[in-house]
Protein backbone atom coordinates (compact mmCIF):
# COMPACT_ATOMS: atom_id res chain seq x y z
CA UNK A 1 0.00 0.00 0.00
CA UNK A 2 1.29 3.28 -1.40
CA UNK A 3 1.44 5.85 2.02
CA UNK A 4 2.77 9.82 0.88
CA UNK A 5 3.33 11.63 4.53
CA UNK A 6 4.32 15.40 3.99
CA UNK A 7 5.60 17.83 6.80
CA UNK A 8 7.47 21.14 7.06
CA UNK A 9 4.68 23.47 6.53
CA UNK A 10 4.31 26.70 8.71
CA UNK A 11 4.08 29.81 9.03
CA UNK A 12 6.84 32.91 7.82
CA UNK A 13 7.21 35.93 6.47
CA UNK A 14 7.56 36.81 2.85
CA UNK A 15 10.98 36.68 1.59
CA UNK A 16 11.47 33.60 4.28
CA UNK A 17 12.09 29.38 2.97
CA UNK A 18 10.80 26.49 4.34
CA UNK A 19 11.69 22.89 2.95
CA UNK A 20 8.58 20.39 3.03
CA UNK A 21 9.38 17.03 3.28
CA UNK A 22 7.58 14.16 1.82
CA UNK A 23 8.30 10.26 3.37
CA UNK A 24 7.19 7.78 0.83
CA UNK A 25 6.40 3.71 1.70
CA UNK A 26 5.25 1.43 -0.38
CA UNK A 27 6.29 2.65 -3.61
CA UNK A 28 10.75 3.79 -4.11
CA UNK A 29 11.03 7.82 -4.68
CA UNK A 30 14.12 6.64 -6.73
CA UNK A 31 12.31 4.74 -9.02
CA UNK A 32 9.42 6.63 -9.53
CA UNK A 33 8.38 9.86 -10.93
CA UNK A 34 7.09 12.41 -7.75
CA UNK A 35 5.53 15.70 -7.74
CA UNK A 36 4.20 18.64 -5.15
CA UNK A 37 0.86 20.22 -5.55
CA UNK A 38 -0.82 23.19 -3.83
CA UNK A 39 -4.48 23.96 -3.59
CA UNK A 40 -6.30 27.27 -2.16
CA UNK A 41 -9.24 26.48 -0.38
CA UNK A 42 -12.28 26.93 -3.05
CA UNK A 43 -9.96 26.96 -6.27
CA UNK A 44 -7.82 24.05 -8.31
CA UNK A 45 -5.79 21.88 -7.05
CA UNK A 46 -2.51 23.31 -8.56
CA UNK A 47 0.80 21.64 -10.28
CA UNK A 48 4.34 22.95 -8.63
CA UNK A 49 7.03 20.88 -9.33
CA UNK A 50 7.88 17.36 -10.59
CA UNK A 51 11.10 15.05 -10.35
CA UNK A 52 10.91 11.90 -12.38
CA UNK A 53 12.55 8.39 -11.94
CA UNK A 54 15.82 9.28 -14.06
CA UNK A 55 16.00 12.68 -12.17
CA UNK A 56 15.20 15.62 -14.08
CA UNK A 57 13.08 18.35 -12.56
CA UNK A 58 10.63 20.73 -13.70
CA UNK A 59 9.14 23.13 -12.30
CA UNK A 60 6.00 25.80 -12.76
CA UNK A 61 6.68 29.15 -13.65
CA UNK A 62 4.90 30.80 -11.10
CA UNK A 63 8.06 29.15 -8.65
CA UNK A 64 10.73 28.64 -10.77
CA UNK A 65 13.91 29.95 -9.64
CA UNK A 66 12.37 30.21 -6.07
CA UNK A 67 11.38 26.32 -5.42
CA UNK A 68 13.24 23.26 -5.94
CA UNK A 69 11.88 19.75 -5.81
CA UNK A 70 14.72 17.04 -4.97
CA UNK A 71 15.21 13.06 -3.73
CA UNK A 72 16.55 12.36 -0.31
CA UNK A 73 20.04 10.38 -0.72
CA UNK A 74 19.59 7.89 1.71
CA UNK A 75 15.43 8.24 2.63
CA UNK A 76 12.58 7.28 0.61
CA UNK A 77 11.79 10.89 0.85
CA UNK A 78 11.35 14.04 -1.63
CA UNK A 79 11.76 17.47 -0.57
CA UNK A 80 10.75 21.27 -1.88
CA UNK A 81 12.95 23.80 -0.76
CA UNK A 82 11.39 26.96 -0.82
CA UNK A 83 13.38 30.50 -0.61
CA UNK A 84 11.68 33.88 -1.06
CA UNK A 85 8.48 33.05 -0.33
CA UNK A 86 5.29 35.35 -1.09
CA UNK A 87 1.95 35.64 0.29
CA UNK A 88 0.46 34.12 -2.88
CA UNK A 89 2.34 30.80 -1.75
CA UNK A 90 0.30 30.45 0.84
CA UNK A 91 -1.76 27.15 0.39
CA UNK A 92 -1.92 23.55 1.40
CA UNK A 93 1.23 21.64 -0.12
CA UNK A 94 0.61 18.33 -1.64
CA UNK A 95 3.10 15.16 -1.86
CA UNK A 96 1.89 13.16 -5.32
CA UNK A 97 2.62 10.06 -7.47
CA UNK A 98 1.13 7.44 -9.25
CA UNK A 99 1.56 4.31 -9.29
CA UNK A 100 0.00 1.30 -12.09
CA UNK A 101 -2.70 4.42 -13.59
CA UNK A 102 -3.84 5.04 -9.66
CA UNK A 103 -2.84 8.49 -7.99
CA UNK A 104 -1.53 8.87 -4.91
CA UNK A 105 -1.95 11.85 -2.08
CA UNK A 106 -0.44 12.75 0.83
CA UNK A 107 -2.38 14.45 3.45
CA UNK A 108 -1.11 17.62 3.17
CA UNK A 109 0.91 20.22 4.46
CA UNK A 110 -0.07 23.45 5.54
CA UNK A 111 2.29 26.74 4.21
CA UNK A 112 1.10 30.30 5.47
CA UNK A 113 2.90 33.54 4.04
CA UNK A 114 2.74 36.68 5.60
CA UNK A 115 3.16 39.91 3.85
């Protein structure tokens, strides 16, 4: 059974980082593609960043340069490091994969940003 379990969230100030963290069982980070999502309550669920199985990253526009989506080494983990944050980061941070056509979620991770 595929289990995604994000942390790291919080609250700072704009122009502060946080790095989320995202533990993976059931499925390798290393041999997979992963990706973070964000969703603001009432609107879509959107796409940040994705790493896939050979490692290559891509990320959104609206974070590149800012945000960067990475393996752990020696975890089954994936990590976004995020540096000069803005208020219009603020959302609920989402650990993804999938896995034989099914999708996979973690619970979440709340991020805050104040101006």
């Amino acid at each position: 059974q595929v289990q995604l379990v994000e942390s790291g969230g919080g609250l700072v100030q704009a122009g502060g980082s946080l790095r989320l963290s995202c533990v993976a069982s059931g499925i390798s980070v290393s041999l997979n593609a992963m990706a973070w999502y964000r969703q603001v309550p009432g609107k879509q669920r959107e796409w940040v960043a994705t790493i896939t199985s050979t490692g290559n990253t891509v990320h959104a526009d609206s974070v590149k340069g800012r945000f960067t989506i990475s393996r752990g080494s020696t975890k089954n983990s994936m990590y976004l490091q995020m540096n000069l944050l803005k208020p219009e980061d603020t959302a609920i941070y989402y650990c993804n994969t999938a896995l034989f056509s099914r999708n996979y979620w973690g619970q979440g991770t709340q991020v805050t940003v104040s101006s």
